[in-house]
N, C-alpha and C. Protein backbone atom coordinates (compact mmCIF):
# COMPACT_ATOMS: atom_id res chain seq x y z
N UNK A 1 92.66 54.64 109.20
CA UNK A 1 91.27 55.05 109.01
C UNK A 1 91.19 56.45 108.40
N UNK A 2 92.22 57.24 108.97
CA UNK A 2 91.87 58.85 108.68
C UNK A 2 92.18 58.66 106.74
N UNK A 3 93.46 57.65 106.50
CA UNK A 3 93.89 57.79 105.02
C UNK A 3 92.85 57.57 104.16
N UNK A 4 91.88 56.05 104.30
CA UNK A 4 90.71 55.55 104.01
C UNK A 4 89.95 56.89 103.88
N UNK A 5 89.51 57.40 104.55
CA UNK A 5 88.26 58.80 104.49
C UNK A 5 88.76 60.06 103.76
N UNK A 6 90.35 60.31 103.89
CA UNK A 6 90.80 61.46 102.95
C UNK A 6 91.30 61.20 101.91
N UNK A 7 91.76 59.87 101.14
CA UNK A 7 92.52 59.21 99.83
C UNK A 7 91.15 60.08 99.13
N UNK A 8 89.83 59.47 98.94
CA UNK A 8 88.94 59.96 98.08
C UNK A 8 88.50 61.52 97.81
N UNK A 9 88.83 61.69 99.25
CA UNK A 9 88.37 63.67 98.88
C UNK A 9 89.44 64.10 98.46
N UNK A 10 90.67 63.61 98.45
CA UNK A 10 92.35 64.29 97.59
C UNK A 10 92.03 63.74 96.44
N UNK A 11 91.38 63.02 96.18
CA UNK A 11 91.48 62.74 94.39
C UNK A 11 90.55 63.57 93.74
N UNK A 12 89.15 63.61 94.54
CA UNK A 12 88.37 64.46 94.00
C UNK A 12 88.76 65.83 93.86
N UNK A 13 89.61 66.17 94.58
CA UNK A 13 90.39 67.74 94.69
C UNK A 13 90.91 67.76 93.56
N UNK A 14 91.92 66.96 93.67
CA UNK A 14 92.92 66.80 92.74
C UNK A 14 92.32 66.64 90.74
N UNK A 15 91.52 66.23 90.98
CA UNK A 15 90.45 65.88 89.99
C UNK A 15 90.26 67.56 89.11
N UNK A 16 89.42 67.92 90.47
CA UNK A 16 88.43 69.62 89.91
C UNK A 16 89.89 70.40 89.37
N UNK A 17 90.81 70.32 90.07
CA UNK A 17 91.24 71.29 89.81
C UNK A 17 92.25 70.88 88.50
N UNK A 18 92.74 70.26 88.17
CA UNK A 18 93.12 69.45 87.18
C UNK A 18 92.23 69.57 85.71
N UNK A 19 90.84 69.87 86.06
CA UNK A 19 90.15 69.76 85.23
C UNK A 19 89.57 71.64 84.68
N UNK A 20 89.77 72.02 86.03
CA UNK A 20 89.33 73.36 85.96
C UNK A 20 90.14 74.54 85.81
N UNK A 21 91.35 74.05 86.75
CA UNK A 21 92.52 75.50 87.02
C UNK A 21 92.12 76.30 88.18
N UNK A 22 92.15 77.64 87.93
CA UNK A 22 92.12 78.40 88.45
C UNK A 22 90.64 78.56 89.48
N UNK A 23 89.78 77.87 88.22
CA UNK A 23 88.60 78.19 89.27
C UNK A 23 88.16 77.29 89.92
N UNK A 24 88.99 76.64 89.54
CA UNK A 24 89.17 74.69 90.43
C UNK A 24 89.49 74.90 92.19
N UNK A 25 90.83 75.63 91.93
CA UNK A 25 91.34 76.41 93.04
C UNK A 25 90.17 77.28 93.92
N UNK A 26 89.55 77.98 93.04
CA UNK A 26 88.77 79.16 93.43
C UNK A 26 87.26 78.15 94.19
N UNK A 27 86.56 77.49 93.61
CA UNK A 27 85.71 76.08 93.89
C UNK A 27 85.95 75.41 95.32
N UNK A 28 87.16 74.65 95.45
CA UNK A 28 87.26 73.94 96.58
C UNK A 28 87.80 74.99 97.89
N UNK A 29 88.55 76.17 97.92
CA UNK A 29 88.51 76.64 98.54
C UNK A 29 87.33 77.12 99.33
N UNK A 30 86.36 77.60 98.38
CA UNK A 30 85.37 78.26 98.74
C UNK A 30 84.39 77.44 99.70
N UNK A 31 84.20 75.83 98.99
CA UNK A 31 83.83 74.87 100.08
C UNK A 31 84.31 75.10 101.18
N UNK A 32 85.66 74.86 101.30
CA UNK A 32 86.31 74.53 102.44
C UNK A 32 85.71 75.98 103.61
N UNK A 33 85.78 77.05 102.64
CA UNK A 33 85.67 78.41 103.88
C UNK A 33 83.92 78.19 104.10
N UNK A 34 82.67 77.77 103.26
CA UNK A 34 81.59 77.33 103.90
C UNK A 34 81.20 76.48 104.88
N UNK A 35 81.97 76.04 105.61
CA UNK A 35 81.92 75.10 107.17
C UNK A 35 81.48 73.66 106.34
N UNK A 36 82.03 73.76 105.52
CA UNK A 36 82.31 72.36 104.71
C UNK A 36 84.02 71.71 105.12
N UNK A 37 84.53 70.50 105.74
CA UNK A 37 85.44 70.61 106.05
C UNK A 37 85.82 69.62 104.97
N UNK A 38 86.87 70.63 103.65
CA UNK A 38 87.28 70.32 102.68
C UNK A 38 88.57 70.37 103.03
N UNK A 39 89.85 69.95 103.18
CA UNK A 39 90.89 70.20 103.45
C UNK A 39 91.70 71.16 102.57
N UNK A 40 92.32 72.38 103.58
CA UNK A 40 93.04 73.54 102.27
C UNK A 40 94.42 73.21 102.45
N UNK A 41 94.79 72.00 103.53
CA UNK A 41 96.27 71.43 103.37
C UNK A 41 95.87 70.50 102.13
N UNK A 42 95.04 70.05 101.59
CA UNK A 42 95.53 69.62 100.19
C UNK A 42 94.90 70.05 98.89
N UNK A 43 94.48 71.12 99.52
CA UNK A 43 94.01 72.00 97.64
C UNK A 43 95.55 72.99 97.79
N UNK A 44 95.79 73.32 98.53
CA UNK A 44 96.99 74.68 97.83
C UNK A 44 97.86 73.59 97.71
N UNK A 45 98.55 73.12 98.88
CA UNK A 45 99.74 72.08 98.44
C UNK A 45 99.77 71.53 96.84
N UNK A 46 98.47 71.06 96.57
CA UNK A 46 98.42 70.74 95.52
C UNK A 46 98.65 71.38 94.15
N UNK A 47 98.03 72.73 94.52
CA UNK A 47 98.32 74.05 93.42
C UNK A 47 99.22 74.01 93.32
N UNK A 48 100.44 74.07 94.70
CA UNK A 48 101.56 74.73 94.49
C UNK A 48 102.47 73.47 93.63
N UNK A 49 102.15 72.35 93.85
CA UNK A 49 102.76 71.44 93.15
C UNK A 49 102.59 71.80 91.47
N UNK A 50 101.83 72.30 90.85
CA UNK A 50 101.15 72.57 89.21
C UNK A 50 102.19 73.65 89.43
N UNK A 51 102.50 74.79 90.70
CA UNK A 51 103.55 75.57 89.82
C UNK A 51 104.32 75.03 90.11
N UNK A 52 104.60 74.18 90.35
CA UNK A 52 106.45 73.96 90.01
C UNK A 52 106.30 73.29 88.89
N UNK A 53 105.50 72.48 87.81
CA UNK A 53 105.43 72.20 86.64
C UNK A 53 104.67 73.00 85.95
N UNK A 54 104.83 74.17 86.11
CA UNK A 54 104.57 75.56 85.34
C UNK A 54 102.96 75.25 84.81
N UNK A 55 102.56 74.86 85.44
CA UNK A 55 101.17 75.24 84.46
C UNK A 55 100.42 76.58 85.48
N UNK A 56 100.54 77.06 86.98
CA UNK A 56 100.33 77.71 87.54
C UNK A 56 101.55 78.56 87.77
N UNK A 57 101.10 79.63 88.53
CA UNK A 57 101.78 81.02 88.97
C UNK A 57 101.55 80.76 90.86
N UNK A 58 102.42 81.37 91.48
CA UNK A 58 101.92 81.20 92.98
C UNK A 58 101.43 82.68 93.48
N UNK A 59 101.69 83.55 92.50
CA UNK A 59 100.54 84.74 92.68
C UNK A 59 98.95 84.58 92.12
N UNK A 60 99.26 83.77 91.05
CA UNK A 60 97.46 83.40 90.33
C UNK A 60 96.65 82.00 91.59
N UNK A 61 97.81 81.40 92.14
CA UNK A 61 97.25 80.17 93.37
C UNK A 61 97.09 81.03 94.15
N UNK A 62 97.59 81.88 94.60
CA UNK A 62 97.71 82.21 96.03
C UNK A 62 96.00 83.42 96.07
N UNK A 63 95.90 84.43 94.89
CA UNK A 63 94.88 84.90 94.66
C UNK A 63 93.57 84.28 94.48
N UNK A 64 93.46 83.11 93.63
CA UNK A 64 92.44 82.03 93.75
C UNK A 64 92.14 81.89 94.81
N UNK A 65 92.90 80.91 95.96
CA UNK A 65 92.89 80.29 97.24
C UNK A 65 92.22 81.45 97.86
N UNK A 66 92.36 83.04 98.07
CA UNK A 66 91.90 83.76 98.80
C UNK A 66 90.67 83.70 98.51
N UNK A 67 90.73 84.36 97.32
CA UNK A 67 89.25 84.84 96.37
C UNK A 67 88.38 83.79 96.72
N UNK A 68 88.59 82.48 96.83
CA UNK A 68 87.44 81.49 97.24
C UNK A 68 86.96 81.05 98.57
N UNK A 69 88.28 81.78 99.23
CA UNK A 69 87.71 82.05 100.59
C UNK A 69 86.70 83.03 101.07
N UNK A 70 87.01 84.01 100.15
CA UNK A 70 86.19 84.89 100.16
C UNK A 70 84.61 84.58 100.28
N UNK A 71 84.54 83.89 98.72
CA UNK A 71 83.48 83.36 98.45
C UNK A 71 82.99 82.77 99.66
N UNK A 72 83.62 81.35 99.96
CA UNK A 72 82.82 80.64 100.63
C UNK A 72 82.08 81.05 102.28
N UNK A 73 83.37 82.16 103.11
CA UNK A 73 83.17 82.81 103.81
C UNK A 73 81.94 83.75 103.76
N UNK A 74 81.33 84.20 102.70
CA UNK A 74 80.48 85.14 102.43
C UNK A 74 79.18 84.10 102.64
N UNK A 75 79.05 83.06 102.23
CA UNK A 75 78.13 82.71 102.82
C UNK A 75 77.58 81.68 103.74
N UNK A 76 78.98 81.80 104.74
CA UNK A 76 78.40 81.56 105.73
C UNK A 76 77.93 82.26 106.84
N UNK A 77 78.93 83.90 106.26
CA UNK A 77 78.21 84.72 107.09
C UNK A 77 76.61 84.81 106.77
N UNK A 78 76.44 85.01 105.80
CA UNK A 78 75.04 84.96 105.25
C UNK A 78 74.37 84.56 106.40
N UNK A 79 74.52 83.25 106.33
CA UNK A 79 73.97 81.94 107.30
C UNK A 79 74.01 82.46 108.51
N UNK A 80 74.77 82.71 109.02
CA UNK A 80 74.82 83.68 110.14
C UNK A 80 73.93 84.32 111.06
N UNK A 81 73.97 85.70 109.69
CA UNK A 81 73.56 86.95 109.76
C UNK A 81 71.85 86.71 109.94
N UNK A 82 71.71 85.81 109.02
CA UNK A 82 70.03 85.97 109.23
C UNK A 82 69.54 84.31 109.81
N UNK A 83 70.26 83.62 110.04
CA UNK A 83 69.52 82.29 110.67
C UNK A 83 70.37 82.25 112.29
N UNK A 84 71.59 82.65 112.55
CA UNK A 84 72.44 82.40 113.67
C UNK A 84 72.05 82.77 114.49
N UNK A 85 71.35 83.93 114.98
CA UNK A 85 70.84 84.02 116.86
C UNK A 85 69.70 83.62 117.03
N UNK A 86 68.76 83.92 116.27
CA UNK A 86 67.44 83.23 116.40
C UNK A 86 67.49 81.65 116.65
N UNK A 87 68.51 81.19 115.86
CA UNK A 87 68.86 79.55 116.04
C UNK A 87 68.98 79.14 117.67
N UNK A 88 70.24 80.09 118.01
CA UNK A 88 71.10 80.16 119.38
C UNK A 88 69.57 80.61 120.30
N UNK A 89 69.42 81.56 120.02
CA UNK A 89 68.40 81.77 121.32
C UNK A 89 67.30 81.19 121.38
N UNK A 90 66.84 80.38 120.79
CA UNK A 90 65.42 78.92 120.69
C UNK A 90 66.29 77.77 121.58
N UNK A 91 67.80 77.06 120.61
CA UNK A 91 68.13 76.63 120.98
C UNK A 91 69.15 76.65 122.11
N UNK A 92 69.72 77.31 122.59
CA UNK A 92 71.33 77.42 123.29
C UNK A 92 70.78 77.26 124.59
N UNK A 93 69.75 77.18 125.21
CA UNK A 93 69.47 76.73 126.28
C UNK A 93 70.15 75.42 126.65
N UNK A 94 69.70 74.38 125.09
CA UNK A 94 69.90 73.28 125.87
C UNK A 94 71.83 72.62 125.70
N UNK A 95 72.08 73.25 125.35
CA UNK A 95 73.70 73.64 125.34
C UNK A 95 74.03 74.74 126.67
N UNK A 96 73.33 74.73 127.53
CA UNK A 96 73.84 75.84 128.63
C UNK A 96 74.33 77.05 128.47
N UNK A 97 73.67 77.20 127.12
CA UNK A 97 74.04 78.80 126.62
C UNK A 97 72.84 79.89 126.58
N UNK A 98 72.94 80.76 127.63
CA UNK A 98 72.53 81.79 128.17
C UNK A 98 71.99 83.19 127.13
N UNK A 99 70.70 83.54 127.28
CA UNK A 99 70.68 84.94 126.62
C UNK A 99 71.98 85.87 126.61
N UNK A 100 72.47 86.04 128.32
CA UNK A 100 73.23 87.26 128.55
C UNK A 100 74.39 86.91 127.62
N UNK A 101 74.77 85.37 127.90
CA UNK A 101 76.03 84.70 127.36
C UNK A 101 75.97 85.06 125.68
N UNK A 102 75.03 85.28 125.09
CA UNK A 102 75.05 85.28 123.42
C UNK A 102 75.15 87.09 123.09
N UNK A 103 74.54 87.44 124.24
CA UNK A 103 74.51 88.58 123.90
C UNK A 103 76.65 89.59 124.11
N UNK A 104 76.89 88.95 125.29
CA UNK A 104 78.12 89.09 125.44
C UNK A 104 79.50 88.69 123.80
N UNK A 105 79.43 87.54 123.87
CA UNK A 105 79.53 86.88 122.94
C UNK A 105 79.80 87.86 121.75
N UNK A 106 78.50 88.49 121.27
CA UNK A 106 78.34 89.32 119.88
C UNK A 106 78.66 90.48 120.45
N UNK A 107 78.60 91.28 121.49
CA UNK A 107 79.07 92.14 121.95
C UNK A 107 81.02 92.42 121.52
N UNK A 108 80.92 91.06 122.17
CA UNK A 108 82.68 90.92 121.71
C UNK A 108 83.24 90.77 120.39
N UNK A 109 82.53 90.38 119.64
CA UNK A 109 82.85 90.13 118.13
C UNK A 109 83.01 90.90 117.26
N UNK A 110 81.66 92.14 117.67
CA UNK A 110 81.81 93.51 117.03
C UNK A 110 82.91 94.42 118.12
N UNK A 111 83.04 94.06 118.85
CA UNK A 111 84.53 95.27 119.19
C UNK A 111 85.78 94.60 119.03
N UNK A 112 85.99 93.11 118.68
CA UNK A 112 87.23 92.64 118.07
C UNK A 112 87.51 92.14 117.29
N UNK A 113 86.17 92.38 116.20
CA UNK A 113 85.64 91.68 114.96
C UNK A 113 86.87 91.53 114.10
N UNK A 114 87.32 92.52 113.53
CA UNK A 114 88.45 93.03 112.72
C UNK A 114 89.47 91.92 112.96
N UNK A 115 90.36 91.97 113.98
CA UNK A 115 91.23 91.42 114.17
C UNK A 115 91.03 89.80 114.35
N UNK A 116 89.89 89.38 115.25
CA UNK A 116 89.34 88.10 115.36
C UNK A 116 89.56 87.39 113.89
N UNK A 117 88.77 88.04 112.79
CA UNK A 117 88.69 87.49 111.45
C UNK A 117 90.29 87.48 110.79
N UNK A 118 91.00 88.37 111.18
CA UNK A 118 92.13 88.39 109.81
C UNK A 118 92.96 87.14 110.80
N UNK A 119 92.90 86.87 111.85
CA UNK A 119 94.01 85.89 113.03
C UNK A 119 93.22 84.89 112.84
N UNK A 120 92.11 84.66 112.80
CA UNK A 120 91.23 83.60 112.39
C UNK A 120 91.53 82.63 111.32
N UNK A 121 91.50 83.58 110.20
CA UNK A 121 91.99 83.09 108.82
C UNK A 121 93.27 82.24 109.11
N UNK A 122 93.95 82.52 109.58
CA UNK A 122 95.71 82.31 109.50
C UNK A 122 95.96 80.49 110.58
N UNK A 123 94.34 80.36 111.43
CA UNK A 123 94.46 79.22 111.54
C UNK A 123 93.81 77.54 111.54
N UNK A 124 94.77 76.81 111.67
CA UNK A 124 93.52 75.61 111.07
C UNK A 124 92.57 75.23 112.03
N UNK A 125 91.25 74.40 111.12
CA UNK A 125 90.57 74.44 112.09
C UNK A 125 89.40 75.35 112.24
N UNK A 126 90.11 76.63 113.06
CA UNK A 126 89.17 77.65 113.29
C UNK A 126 88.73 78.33 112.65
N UNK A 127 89.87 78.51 111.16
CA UNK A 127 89.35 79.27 109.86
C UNK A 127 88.74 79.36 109.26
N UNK A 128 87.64 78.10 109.29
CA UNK A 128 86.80 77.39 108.64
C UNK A 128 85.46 77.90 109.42
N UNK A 129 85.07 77.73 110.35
CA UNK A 129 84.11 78.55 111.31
C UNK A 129 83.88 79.82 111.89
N UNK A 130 84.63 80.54 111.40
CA UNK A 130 84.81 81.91 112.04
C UNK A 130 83.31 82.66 111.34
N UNK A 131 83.60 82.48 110.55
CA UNK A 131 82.65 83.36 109.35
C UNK A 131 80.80 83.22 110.09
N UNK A 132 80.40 82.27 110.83
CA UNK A 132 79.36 82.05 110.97
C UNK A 132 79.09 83.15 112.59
N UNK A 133 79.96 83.17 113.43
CA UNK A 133 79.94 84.18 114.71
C UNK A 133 79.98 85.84 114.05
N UNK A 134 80.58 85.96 113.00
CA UNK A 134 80.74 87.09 112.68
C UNK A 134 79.67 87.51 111.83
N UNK A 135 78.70 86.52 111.09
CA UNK A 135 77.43 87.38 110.34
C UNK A 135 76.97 87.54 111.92
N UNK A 136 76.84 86.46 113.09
CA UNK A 136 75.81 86.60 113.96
C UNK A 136 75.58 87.50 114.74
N UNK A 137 77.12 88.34 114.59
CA UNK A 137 77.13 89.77 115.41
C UNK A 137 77.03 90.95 114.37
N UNK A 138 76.26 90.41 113.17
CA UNK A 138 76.54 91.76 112.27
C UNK A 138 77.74 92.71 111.86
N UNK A 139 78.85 91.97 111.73
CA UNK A 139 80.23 92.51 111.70
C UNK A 139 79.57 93.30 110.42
N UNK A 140 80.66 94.46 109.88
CA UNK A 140 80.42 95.43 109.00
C UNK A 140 80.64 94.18 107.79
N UNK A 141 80.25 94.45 106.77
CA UNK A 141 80.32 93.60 105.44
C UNK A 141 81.33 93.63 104.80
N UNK A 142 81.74 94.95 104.48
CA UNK A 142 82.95 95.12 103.21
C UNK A 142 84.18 94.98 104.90
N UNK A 143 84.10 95.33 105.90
CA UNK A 143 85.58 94.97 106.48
C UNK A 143 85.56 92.88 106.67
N UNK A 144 84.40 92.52 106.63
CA UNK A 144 84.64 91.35 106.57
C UNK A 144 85.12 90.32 105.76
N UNK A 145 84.85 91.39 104.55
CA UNK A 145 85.65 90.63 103.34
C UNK A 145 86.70 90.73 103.29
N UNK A 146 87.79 91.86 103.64
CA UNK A 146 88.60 92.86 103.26
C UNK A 146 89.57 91.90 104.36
N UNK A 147 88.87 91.90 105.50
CA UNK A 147 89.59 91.00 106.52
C UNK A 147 89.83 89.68 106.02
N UNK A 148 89.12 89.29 105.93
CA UNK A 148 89.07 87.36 105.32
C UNK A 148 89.73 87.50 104.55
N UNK A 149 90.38 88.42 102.92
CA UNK A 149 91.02 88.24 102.06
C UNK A 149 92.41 88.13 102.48
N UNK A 150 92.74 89.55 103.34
CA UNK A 150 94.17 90.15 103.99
C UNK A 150 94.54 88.34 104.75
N UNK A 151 93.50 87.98 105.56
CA UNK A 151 93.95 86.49 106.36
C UNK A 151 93.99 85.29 105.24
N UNK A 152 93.14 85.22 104.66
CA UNK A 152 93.34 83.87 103.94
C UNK A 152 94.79 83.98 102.92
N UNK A 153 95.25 85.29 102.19
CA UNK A 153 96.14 85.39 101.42
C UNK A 153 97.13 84.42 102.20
N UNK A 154 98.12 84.97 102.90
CA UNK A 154 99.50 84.18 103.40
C UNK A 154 99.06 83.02 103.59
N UNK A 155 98.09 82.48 104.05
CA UNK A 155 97.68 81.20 104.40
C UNK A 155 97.81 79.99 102.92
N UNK A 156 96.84 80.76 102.21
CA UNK A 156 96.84 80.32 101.11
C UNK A 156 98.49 80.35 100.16
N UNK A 157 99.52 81.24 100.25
CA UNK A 157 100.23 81.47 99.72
C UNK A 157 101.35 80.05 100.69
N UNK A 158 101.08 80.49 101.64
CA UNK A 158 102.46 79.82 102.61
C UNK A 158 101.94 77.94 102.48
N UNK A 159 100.59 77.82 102.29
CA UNK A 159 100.25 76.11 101.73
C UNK A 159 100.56 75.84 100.48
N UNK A 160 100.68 76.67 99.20
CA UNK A 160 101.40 76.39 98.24
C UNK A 160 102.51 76.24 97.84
N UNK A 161 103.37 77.36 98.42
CA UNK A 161 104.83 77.14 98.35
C UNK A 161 105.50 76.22 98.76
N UNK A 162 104.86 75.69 99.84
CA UNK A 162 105.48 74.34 101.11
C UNK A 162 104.99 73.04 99.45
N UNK A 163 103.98 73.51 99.05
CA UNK A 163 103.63 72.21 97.42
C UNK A 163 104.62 72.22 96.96
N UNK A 164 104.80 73.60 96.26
CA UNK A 164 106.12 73.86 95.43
C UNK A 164 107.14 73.47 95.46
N UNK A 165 107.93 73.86 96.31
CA UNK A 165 109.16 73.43 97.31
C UNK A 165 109.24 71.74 97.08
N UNK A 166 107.92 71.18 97.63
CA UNK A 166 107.99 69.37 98.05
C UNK A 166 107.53 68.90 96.84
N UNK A 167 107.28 69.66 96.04
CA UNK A 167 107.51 68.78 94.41
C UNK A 167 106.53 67.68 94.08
N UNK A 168 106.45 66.72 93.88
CA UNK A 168 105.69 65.20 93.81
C UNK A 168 105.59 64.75 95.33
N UNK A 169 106.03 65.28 96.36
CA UNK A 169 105.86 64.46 97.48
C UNK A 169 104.97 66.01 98.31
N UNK A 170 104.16 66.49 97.35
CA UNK A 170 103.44 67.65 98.11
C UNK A 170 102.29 67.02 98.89
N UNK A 171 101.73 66.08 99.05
CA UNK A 171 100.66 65.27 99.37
C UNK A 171 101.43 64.89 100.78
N UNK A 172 102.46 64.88 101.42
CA UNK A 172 103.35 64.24 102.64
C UNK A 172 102.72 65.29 103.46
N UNK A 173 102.22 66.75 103.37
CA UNK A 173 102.07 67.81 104.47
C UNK A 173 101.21 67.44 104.93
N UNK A 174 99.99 66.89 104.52
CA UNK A 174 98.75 66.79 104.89
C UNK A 174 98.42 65.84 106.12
N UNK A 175 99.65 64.84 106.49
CA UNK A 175 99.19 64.10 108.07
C UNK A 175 99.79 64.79 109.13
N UNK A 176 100.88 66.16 108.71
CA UNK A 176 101.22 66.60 109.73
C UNK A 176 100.44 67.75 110.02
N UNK A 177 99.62 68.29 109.36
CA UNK A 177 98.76 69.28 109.38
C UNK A 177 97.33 68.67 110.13
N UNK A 178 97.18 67.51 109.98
CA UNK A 178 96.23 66.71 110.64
C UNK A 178 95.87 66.52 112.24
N UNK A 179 97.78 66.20 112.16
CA UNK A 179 98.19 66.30 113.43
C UNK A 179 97.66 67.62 114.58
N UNK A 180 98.05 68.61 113.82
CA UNK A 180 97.51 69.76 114.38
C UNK A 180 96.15 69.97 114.37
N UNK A 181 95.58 69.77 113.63
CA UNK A 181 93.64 69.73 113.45
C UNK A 181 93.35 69.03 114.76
N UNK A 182 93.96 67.74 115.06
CA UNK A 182 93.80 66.98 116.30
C UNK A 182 93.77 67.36 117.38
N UNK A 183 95.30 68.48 117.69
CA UNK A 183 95.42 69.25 119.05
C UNK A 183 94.99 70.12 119.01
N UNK A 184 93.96 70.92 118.25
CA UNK A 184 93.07 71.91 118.00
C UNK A 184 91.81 71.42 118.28
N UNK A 185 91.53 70.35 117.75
CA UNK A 185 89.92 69.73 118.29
C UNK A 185 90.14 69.84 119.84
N UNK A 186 91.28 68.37 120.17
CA UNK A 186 91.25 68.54 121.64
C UNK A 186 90.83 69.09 122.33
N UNK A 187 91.75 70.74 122.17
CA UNK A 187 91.58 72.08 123.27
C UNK A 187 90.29 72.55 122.79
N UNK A 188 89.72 72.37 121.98
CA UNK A 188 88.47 72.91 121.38
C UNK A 188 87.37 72.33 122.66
N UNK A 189 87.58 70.65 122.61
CA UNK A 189 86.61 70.06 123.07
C UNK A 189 86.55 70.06 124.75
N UNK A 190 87.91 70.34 124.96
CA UNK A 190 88.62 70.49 126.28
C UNK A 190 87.75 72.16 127.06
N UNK A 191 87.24 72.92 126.07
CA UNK A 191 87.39 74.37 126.78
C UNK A 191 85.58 73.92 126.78
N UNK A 192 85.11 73.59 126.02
CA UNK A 192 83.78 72.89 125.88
C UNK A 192 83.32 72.19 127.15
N UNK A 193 84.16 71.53 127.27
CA UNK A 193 84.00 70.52 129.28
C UNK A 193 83.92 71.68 129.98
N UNK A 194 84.62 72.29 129.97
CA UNK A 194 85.04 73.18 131.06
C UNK A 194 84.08 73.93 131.27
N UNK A 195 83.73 74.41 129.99
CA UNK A 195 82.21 75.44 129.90
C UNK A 195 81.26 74.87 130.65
N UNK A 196 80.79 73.32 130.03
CA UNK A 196 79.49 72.98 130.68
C UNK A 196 79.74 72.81 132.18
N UNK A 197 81.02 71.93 132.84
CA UNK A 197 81.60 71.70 134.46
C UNK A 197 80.89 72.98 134.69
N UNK A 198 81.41 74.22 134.60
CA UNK A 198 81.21 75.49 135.40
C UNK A 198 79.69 76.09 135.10
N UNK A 199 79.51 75.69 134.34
CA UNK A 199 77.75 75.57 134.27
C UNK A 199 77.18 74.74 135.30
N UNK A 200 77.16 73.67 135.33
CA UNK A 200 76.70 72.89 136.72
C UNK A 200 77.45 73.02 137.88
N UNK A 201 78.56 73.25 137.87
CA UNK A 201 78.93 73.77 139.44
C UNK A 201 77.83 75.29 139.77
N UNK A 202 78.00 76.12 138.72
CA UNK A 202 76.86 77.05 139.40
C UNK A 202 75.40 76.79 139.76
């Protein structure tokens, strides 16, 4: 089932960037960092596969891949910044989420903002959503970029090379990377129970 639902969005990847290059690269990344869940195990893999038949560089992939993180990250802080607490505090009631709790929350974001975002970047999954807690606490702007670039780089660099390296069989990373998206939902959904349990036990 999962192959059925991702065969078509790897071709369409495979497609833009084929057609575009660099800003093909720069394009689907940027989706992917807008809480669009575009897969970046198969846009870099894929890049990195074009450099090993030289039509790319893995400093010009690896800069793309950031740069469109950039992008796409930018506006979801956007989204954030001016629609995210007002959202939360109408709604988060009925999610058992508390004034004090949101206010804590952003409290924490701006005193570990920095680091939250660049460790963020570096994993799957979460990399993709980070950007929307951090307009909501008003993180500083230019360190948010500056952060997201410094995190998405290796990320972006270390999914191409693993292309590079695997040649024509660069498309094989993507169910084991899946794998992990899986035990990441899990504990995701797992800390989620837990939240609401201890909400009704109180």
């Amino acid at each position: 089932m999962f192959e059925a639902i991702i065969q078509p969005i790897a071709q369409w990847i495979i497609n833009v960037i084929s057609d575009m290059g660099y800003l093909g690269i720069v394009l689907t990344m940027g989706i992917e960092s807008a809480c669009i869940p575009l897969p970046s195990e198969i846009i870099m893999p894929f890049s990195g596969y074009l450099v090993s038949t030289g039509r790319f560089t893995m400093l010009g992939v690896s800069l793309a891949g950031a740069f469109g993180c950039v992008v796409g990250s930018v506006a979801a802080y956007i989204a954030g910044y001016y629609g995210g607490r007002p959202f939360l505090e109408k709604y988060g009631k009925y999610i058992l989420l508390s004034k004090k709790e949101i206010d804590y929350a952003e409290r924490w974001t701006v005193k570990y903002g920095d680091a939250a975002i660049f460790v963020s970047r570096l994993l799957p999954v979460i990399r993709t959503f980070i950007s929307l807690p951090a307009g909501i606490a008003r993180m500083n702007f230019i360190k948010f970029i500056i952060y997201t670039f410094l995190g998405s780089l290796p990320w972006c660099w270390a999914l191409a090379y693993i292309g590079k390296v695997l040649g024509d069989n660069w498309n094989t990373i993507g169910k084991y990377f899946h794998q992990v998206d899986i035990v990441i939902g899990i504990l995701i959904v797992a800390g989620i129970a837990f939240f609401i349990w201890h909400k009704f036990k109180k």
